[in-house]
PDB file of N, CA and C in Angstrom:
ATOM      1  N   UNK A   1     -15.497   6.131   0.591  1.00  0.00           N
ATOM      2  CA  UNK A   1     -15.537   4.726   0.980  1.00  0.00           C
ATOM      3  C   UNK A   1     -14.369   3.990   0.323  1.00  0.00           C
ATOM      4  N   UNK A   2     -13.707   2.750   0.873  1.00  0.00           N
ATOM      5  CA  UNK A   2     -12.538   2.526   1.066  1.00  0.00           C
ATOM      6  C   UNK A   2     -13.104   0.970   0.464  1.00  0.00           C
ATOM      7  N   UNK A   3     -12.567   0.291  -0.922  1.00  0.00           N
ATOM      8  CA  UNK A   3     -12.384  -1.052  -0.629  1.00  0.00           C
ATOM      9  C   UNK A   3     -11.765  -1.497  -0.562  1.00  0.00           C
ATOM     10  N   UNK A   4     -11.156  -2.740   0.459  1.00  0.00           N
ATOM     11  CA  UNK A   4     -10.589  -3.419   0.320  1.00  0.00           C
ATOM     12  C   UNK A   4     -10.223  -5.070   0.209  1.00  0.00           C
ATOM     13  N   UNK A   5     -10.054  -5.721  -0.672  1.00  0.00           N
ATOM     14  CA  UNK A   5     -10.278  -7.642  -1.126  1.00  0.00           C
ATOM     15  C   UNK A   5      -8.588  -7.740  -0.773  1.00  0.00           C
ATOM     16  N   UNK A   6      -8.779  -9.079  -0.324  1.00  0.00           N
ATOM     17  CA  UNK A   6      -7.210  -8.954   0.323  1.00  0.00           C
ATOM     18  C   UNK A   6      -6.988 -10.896  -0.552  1.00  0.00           C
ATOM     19  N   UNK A   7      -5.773 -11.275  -0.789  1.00  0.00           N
ATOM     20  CA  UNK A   7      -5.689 -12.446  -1.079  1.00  0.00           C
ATOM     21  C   UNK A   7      -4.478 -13.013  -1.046  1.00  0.00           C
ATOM     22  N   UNK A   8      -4.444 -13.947  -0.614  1.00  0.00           N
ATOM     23  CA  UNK A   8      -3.008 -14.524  -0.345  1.00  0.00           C
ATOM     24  C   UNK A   8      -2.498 -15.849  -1.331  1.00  0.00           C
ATOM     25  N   UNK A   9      -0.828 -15.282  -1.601  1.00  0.00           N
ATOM     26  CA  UNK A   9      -0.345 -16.032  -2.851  1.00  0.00           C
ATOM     27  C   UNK A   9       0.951 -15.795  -2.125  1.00  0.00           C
ATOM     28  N   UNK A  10       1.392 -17.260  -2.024  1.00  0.00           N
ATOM     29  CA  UNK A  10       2.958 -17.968  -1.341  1.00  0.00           C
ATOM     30  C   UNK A  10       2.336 -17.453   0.465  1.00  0.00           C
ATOM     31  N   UNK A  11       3.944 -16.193   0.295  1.00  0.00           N
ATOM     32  CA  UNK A  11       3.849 -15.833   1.938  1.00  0.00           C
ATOM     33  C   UNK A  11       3.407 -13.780   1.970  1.00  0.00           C
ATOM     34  N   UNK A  12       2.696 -13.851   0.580  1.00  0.00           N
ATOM     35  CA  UNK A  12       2.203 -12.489   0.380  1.00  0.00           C
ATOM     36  C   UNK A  12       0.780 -11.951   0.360  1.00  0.00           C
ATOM     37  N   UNK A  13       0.154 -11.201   1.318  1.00  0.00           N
ATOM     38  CA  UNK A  13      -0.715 -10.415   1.155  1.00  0.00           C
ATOM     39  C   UNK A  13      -1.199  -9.570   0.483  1.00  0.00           C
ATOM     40  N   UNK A  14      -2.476  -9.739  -0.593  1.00  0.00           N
ATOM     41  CA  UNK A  14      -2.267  -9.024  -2.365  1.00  0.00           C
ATOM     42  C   UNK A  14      -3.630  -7.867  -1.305  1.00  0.00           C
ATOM     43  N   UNK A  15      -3.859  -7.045  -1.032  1.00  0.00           N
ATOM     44  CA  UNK A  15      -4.816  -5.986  -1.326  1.00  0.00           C
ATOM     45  C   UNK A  15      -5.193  -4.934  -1.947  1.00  0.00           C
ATOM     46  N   UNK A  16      -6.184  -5.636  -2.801  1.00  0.00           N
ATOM     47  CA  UNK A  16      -6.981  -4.739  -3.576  1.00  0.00           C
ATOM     48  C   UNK A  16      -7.674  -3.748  -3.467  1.00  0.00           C
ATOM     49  N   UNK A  17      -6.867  -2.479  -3.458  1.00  0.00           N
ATOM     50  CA  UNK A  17      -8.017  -1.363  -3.111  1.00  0.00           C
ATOM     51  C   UNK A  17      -8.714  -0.747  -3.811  1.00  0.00           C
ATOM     52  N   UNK A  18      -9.856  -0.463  -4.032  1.00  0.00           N
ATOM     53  CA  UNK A  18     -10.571   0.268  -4.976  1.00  0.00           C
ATOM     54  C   UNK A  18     -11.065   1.598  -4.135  1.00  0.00           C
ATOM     55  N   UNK A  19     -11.033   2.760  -4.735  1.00  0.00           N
ATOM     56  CA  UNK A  19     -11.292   4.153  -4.210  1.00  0.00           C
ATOM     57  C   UNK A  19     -10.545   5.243  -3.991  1.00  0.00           C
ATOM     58  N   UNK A  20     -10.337   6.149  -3.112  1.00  0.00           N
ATOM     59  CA  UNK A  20      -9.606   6.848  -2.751  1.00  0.00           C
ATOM     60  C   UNK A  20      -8.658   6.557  -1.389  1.00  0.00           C
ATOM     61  N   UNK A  21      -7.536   7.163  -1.419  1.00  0.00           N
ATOM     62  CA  UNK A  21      -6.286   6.434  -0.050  1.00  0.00           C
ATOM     63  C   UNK A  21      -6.673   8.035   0.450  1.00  0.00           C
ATOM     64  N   UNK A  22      -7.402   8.763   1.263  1.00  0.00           N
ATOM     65  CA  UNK A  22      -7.117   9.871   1.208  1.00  0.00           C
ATOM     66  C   UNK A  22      -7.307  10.417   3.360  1.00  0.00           C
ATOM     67  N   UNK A  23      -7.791  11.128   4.023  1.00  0.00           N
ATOM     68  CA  UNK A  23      -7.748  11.498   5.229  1.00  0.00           C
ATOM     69  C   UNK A  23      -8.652  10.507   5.824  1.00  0.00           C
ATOM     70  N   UNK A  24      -9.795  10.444   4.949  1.00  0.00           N
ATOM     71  CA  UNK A  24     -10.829   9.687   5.618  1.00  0.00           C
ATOM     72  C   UNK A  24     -10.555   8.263   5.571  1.00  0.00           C
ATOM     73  N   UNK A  25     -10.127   7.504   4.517  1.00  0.00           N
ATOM     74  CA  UNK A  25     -10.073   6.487   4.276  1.00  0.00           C
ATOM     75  C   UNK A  25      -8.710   5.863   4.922  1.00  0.00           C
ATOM     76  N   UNK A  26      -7.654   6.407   4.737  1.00  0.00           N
ATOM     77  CA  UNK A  26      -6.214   6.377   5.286  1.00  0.00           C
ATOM     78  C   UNK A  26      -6.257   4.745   6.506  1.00  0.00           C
ATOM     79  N   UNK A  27      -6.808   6.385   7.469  1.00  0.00           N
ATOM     80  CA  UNK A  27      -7.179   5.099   9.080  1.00  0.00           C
ATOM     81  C   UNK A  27      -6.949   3.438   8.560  1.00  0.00           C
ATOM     82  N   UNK A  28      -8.013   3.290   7.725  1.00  0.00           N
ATOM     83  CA  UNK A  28      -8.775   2.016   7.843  1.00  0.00           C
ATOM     84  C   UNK A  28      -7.875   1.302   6.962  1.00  0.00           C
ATOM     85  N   UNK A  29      -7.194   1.840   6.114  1.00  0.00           N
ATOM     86  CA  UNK A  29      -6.004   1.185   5.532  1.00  0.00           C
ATOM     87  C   UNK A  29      -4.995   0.794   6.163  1.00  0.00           C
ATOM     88  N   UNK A  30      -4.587   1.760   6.886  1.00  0.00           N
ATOM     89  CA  UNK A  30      -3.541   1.915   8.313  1.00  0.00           C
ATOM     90  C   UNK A  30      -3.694   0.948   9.025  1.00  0.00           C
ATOM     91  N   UNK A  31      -4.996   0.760   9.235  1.00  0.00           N
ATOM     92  CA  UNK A  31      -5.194  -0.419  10.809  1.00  0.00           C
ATOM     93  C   UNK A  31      -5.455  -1.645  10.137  1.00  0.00           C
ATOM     94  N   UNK A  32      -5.728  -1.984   8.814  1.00  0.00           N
ATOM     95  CA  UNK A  32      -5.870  -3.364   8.045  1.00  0.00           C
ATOM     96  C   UNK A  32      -4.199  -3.577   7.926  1.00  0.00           C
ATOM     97  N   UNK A  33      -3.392  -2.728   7.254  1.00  0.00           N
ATOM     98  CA  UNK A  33      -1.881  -3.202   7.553  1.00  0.00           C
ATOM     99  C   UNK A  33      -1.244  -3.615   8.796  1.00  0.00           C
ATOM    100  N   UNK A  34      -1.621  -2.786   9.819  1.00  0.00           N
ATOM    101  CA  UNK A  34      -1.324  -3.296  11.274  1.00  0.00           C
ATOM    102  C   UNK A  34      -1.699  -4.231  11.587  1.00  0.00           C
ATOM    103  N   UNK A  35      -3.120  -4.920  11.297  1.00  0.00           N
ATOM    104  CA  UNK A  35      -3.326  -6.216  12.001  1.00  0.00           C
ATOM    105  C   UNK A  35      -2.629  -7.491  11.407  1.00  0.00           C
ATOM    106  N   UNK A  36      -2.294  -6.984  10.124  1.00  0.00           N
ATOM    107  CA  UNK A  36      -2.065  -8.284   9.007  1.00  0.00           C
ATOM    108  C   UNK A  36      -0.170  -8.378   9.423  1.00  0.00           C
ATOM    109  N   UNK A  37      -0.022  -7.253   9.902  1.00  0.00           N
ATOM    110  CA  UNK A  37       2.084  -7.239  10.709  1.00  0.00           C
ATOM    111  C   UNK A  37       1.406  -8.441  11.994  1.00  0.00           C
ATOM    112  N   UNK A  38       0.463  -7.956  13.026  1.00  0.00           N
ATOM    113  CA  UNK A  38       0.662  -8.151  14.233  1.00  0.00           C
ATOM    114  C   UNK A  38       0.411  -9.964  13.910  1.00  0.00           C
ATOM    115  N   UNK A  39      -0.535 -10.127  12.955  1.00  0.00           N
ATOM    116  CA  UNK A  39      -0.680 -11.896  12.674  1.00  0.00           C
ATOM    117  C   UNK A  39       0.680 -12.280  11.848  1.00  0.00           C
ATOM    118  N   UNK A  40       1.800 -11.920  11.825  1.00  0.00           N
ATOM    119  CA  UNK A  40       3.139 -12.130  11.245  1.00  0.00           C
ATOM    120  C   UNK A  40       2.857 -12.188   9.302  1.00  0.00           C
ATOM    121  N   UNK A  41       1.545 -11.629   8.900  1.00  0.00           N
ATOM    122  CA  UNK A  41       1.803 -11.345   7.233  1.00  0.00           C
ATOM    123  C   UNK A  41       2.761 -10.334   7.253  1.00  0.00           C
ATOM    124  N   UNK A  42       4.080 -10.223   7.150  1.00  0.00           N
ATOM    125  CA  UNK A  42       5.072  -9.219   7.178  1.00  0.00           C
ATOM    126  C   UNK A  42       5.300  -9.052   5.598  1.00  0.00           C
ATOM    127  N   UNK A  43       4.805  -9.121   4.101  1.00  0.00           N
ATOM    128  CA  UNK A  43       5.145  -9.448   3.236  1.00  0.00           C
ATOM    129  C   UNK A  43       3.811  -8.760   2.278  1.00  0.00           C
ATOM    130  N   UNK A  44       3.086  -7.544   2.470  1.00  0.00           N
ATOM    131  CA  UNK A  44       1.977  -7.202   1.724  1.00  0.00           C
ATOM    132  C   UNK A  44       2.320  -6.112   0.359  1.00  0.00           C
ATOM    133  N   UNK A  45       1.801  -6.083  -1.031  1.00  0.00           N
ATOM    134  CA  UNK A  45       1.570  -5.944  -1.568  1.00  0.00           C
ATOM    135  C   UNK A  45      -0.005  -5.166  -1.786  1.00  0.00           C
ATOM    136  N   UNK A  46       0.422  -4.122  -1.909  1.00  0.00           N
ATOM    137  CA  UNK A  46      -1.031  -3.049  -2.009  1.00  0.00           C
ATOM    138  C   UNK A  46      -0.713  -2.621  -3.894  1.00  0.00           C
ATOM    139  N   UNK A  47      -2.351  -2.821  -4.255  1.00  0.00           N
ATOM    140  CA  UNK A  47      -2.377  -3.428  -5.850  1.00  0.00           C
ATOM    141  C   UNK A  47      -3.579  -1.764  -5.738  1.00  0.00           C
ATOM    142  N   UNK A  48      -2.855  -0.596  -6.684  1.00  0.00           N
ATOM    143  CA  UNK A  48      -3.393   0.386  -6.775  1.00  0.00           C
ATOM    144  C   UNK A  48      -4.230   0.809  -8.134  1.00  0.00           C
ATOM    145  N   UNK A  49      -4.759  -0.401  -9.168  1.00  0.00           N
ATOM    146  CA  UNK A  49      -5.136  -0.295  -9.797  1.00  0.00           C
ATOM    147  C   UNK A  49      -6.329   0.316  -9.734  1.00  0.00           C
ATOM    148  N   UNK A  50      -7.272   0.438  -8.688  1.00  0.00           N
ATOM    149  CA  UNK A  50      -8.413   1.111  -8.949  1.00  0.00           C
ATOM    150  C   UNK A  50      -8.399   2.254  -8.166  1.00  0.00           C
ATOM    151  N   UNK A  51      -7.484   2.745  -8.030  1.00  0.00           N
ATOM    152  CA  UNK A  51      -7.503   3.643  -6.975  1.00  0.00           C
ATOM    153  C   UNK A  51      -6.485   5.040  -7.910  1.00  0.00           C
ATOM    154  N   UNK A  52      -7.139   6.025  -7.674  1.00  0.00           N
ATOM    155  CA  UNK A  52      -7.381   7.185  -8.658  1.00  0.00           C
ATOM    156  C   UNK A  52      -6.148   8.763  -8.120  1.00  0.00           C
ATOM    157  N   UNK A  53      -6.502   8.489  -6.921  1.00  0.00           N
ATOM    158  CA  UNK A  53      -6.376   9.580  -6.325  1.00  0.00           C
ATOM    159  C   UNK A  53      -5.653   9.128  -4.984  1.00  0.00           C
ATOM    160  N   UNK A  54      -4.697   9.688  -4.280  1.00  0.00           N
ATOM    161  CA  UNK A  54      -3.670   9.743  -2.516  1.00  0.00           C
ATOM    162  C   UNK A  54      -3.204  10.724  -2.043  1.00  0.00           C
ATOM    163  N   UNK A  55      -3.710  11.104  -1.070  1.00  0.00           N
ATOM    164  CA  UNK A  55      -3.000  12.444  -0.429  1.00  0.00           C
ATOM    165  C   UNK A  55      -2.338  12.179   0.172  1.00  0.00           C
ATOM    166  N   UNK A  56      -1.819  13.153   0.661  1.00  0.00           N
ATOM    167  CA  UNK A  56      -0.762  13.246   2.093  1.00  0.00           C
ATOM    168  C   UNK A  56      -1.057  11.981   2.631  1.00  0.00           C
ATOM    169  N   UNK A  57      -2.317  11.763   3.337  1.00  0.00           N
ATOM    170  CA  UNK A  57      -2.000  11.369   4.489  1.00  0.00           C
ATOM    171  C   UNK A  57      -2.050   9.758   4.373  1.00  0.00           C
ATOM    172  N   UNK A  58      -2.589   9.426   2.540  1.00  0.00           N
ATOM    173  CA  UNK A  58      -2.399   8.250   2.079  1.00  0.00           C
ATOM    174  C   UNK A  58      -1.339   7.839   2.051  1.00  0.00           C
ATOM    175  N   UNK A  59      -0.446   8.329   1.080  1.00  0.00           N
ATOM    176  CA  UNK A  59       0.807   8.813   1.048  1.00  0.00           C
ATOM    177  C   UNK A  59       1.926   8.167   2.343  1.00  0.00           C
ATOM    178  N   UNK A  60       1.044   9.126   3.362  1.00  0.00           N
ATOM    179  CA  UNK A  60       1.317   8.739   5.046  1.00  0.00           C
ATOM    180  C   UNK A  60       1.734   6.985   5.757  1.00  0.00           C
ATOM    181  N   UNK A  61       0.476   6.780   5.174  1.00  0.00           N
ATOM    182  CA  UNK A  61       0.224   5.434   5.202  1.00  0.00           C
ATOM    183  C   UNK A  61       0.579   4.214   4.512  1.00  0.00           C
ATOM    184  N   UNK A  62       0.939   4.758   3.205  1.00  0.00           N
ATOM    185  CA  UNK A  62       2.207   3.558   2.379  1.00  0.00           C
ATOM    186  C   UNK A  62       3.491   3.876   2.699  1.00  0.00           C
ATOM    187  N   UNK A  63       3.809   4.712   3.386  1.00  0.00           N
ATOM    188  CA  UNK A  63       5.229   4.889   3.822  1.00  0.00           C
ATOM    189  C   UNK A  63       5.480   4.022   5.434  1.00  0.00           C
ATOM    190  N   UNK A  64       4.409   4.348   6.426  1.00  0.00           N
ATOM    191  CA  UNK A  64       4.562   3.306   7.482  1.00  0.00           C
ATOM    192  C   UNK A  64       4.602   2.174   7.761  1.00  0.00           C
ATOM    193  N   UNK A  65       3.444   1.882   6.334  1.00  0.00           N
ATOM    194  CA  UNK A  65       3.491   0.046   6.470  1.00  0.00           C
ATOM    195  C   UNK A  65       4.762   0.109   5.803  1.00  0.00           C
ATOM    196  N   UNK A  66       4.992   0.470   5.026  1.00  0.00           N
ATOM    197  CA  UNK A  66       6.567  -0.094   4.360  1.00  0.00           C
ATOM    198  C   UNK A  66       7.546  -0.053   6.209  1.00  0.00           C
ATOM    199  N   UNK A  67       8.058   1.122   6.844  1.00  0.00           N
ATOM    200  CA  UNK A  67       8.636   0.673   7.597  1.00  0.00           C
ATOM    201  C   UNK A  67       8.028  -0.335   8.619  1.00  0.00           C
ATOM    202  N   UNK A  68       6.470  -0.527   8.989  1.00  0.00           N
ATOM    203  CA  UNK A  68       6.244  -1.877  10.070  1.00  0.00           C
ATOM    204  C   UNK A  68       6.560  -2.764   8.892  1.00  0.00           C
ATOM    205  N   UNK A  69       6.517  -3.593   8.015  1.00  0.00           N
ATOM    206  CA  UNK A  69       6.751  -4.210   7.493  1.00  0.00           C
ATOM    207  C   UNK A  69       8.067  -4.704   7.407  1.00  0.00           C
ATOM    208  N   UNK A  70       8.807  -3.688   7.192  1.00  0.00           N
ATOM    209  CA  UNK A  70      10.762  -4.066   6.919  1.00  0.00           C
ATOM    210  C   UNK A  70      11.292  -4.273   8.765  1.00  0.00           C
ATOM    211  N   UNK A  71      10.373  -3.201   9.517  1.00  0.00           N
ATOM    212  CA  UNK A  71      11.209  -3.622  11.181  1.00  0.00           C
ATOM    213  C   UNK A  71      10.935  -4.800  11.594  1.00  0.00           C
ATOM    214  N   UNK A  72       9.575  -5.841  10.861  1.00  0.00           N
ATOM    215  CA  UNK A  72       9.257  -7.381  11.188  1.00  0.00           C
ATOM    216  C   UNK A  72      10.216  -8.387  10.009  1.00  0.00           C
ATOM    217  N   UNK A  73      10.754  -7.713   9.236  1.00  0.00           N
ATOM    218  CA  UNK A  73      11.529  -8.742   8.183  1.00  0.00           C
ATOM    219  C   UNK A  73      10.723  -8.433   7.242  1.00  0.00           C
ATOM    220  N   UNK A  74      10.020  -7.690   6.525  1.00  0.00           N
ATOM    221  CA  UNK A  74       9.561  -8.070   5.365  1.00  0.00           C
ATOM    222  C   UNK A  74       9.642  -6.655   4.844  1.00  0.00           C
ATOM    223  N   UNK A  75       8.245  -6.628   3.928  1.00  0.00           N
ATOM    224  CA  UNK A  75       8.598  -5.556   2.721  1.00  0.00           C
ATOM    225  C   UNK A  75       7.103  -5.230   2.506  1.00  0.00           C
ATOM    226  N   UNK A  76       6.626  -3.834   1.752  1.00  0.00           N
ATOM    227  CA  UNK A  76       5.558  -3.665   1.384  1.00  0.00           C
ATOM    228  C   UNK A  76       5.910  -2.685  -0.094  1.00  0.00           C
ATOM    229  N   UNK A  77       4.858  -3.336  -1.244  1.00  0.00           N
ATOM    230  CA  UNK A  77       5.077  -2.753  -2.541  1.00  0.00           C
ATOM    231  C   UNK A  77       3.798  -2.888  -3.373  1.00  0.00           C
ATOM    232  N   UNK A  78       4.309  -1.693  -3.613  1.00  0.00           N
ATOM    233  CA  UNK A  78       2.892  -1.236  -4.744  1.00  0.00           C
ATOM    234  C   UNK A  78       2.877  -1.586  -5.966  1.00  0.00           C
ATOM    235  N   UNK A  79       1.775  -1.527  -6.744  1.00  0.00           N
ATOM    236  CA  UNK A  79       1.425  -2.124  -8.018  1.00  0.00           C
ATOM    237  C   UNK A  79       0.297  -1.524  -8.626  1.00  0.00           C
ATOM    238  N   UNK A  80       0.359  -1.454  -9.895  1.00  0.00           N
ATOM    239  CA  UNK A  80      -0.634  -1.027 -10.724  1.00  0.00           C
ATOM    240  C   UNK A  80      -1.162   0.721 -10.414  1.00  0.00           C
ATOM    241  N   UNK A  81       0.164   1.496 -10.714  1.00  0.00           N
ATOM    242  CA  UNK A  81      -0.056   2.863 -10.326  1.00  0.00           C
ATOM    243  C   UNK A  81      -0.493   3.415 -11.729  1.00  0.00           C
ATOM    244  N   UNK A  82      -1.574   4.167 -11.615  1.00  0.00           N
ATOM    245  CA  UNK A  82      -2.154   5.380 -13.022  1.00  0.00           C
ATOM    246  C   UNK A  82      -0.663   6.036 -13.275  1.00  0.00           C
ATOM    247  N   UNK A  83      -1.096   6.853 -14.359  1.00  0.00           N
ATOM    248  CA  UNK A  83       0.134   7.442 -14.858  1.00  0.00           C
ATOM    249  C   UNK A  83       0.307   8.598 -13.767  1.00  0.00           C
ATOM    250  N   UNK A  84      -0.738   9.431 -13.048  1.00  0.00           N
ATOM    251  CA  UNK A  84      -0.810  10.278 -12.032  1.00  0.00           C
ATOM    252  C   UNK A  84      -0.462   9.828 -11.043  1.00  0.00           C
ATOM    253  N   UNK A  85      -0.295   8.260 -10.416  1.00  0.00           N
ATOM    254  CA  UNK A  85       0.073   7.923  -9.550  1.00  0.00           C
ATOM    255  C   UNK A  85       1.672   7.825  -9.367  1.00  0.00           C
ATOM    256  N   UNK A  86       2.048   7.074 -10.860  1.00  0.00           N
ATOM    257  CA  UNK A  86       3.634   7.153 -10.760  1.00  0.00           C
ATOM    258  C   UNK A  86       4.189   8.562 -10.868  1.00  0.00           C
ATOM    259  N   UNK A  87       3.769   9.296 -11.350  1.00  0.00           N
ATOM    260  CA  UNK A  87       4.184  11.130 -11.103  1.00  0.00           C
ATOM    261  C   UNK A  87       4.133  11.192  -9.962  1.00  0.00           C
ATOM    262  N   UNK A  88       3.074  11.143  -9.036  1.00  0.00           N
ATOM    263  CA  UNK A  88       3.457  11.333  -7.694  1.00  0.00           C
ATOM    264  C   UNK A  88       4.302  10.878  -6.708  1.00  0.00           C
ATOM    265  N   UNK A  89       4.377   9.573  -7.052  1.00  0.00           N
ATOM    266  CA  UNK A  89       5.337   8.430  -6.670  1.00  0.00           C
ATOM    267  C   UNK A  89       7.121   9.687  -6.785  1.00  0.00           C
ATOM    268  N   UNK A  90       7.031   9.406  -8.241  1.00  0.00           N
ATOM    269  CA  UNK A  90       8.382   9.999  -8.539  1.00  0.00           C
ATOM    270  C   UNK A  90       8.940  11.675  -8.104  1.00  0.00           C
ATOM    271  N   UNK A  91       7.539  12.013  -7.998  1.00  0.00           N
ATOM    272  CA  UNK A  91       8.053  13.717  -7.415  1.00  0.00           C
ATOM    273  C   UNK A  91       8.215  13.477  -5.818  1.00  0.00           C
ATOM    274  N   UNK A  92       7.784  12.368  -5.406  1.00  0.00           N
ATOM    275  CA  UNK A  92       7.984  12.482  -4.063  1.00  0.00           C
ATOM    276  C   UNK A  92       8.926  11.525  -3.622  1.00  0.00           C
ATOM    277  N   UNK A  93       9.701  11.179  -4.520  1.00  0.00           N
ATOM    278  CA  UNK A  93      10.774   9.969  -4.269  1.00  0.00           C
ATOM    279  C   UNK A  93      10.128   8.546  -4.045  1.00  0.00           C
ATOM    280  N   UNK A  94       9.039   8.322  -3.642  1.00  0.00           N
ATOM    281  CA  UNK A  94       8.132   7.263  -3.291  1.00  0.00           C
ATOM    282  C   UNK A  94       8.895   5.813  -4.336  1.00  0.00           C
ATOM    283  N   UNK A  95       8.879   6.229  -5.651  1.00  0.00           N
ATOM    284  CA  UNK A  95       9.264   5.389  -6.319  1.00  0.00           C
ATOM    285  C   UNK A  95      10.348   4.475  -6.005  1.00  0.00           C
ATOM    286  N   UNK A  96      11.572   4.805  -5.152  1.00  0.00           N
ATOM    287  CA  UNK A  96      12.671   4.402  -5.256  1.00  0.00           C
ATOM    288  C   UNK A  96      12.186   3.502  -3.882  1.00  0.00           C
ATOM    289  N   UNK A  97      11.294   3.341  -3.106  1.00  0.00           N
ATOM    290  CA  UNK A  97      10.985   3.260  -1.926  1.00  0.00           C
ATOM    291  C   UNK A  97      10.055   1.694  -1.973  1.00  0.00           C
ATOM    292  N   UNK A  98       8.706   2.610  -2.428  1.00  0.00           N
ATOM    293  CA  UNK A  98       7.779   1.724  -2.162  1.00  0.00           C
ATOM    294  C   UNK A  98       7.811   1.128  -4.092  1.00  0.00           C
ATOM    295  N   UNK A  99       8.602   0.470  -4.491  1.00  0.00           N
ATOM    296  CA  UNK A  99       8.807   0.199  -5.569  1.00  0.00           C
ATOM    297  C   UNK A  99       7.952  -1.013  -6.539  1.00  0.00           C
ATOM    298  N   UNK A 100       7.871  -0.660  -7.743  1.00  0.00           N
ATOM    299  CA  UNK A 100       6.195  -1.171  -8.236  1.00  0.00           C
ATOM    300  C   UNK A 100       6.884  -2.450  -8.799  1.00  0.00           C
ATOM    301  N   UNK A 101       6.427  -3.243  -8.528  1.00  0.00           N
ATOM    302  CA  UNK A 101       6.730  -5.180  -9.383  1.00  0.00           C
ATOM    303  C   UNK A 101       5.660  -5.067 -10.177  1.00  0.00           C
ATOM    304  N   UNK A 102       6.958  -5.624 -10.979  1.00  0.00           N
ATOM    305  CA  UNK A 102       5.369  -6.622 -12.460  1.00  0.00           C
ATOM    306  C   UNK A 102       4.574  -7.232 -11.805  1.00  0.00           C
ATOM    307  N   UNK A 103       3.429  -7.446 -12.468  1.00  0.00           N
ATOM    308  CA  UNK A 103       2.735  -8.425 -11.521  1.00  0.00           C
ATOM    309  C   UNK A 103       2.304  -9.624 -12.253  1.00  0.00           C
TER     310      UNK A 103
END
C-alpha cells in the first residue's frame, strides 16, 4: 500500500510518500504525477522520507515524471533519500538527474 499527502508551497507540488515505490504501487504513483502535469502542476517534488525501499519499476517512474515534467517546462526532484536510497540513486546515475534539494 502506497501513501500519498500531497501539498502545495509557491508553484510546487510537495508529495509525501510513505511505503514502498515498487511494481504494485508504481501505477498509482505514475498516474497521480500525470494528472497533477495534465492540471499544469509542472513543478513536483516527491519527499522520500518514509519510503524504504524502489525497484525498477519505481525507479521507472521517477525517471518519467522527471521527463513529463521538463517536456511541460518544469522539473521533478527528490528529497529526503535513506542512506540506501542515495546508493541507489548514485549507482544508477539517478543522482545527477533527479537531484535531492535541501529542504
Amino acid at each position: 500500500m502506497l501513501g500519498i499527502k500531497e501539498q502545495f508551497r509557491d508553484n510546487w507540488v510537495i508529495l509525501q510518500i510513505n511505503g514502498e515505490i515498487d511494481m504494485a504501487t508504481g501505477p498509482e504513483l505514475r498516474q497521480r504525477i500525470v494528472q497533477y502535469v495534465q492540471e499544469g502542476h509542472v513543478h513536483i517534488v516527491i519527499d522520500l522520507t518514509e519510503v524504504d525501499f524502489i525497484d525498477s519499476t519505481g525507479l521507472g517512474v521517477l525517471i518519467g515524471g522527471l521527463k513529463r515534467t521538463r517536456s511541460h517546462g518544469g522539473d521533478l526532484q527528490c528529497i529526503g533519500l535513506s542512506e540506501s536510497l542515495k546508493e541507489m540513486f548514485k549507482l544508477t546515475g539517478l543522482d545527477a538527474v533527479l537531484t535531492e534539494k535541501d529542504t
